[in-house]
Protein backbone atom coordinates (compact mmCIF):
# COMPACT_ATOMS: atom_id res chain seq x y z
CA UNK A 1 -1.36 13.96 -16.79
CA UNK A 2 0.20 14.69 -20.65
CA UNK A 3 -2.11 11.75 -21.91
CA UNK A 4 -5.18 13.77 -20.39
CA UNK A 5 -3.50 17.07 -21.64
CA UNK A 6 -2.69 15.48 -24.89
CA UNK A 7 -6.42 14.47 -25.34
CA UNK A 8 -7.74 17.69 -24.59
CA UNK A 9 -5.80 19.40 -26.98
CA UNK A 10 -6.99 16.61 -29.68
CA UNK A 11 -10.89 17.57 -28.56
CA UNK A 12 -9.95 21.17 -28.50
CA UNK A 13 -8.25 21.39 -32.34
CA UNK A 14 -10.53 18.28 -33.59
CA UNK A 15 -13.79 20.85 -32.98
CA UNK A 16 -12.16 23.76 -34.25
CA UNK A 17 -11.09 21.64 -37.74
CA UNK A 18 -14.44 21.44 -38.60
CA UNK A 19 -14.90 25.12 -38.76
CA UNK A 20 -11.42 26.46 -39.68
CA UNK A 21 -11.41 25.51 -43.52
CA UNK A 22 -14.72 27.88 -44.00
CA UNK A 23 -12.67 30.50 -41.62
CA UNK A 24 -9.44 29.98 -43.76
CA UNK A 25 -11.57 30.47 -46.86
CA UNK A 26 -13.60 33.31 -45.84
CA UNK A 27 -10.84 35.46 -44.44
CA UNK A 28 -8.45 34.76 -47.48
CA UNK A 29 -11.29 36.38 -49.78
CA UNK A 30 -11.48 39.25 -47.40
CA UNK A 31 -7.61 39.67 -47.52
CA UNK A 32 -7.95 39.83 -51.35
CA UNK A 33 -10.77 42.05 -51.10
CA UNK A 34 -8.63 44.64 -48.92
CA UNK A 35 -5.68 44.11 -51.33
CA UNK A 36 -7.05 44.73 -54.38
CA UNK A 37 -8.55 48.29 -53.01
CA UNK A 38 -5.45 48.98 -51.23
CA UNK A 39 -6.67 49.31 -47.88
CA UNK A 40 -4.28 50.24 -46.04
CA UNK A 41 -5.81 52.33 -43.52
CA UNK A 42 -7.14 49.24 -41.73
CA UNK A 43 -4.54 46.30 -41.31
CA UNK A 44 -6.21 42.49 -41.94
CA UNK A 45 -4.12 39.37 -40.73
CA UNK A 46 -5.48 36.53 -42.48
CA UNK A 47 -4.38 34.01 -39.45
CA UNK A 48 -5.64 36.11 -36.90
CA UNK A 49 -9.31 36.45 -38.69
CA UNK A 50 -9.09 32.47 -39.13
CA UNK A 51 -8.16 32.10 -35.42
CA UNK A 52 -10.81 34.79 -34.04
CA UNK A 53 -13.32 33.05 -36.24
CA UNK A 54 -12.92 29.32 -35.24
CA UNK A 55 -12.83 30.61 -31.65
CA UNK A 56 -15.42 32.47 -32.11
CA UNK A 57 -17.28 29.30 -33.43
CA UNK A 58 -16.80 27.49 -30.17
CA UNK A 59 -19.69 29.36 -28.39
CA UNK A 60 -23.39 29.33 -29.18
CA UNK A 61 -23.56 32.67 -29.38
CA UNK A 62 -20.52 33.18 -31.35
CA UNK A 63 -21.21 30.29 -33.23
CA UNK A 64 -24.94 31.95 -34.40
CA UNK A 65 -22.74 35.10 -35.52
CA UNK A 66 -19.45 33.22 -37.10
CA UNK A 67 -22.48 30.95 -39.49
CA UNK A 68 -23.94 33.92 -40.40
CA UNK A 69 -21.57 36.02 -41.76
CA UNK A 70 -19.90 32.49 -43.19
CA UNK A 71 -22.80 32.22 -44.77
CA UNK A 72 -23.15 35.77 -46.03
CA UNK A 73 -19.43 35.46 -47.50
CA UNK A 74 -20.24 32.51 -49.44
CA UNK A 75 -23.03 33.63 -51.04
CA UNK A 76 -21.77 36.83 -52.21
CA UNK A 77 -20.26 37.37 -55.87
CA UNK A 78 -18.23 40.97 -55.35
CA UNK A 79 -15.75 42.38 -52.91
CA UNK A 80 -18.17 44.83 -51.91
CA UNK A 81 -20.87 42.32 -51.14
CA UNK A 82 -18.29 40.15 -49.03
CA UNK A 83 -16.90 43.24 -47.54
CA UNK A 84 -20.55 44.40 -46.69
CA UNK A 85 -21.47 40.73 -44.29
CA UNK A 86 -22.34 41.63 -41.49
């Protein structure tokens, strides 16, 4: 039983590696983003975007949402572009 369980939780975090370094990257920049224009009036967690996002990932539907906005992020060159993805 803690070999299958064990193996699982191998499947489960091996999938979700392949997406979290883009979600760890992504949300960092928005972090920054927030800092540097002090906005405080909405709080970010940097772990808990990361986690939402590779979670997020693990579903075709979520998955079409979590590449776009990925994808958005990456290509843009200001805060207010990368705060702007949808």
């Amino acid at each position: 039983m803690m070999r299958m369980l064990a193996f699982i939780g191998l499947v489960v975090f091996g999938c979700a590696d392949k997406q979290l370094p883009r979600c760890k990257e992504v949300c960092d920049r928005e972090a920054e983003c927030r800092e540097e224009r002090g906005d405080e009036q909405s709080p970010f967690d940097r772990r808990e975007c990361t986690a939402d996002c590779t979670n997020l990932s693990r579903d075709r539907e979520g998955k079409q949402l979590v590449e776009s906005h990925l994808d958005c992020a990456e290509r843009a060159t200001s805060c207010d572009a990368l705060l702007a993805c949808p």
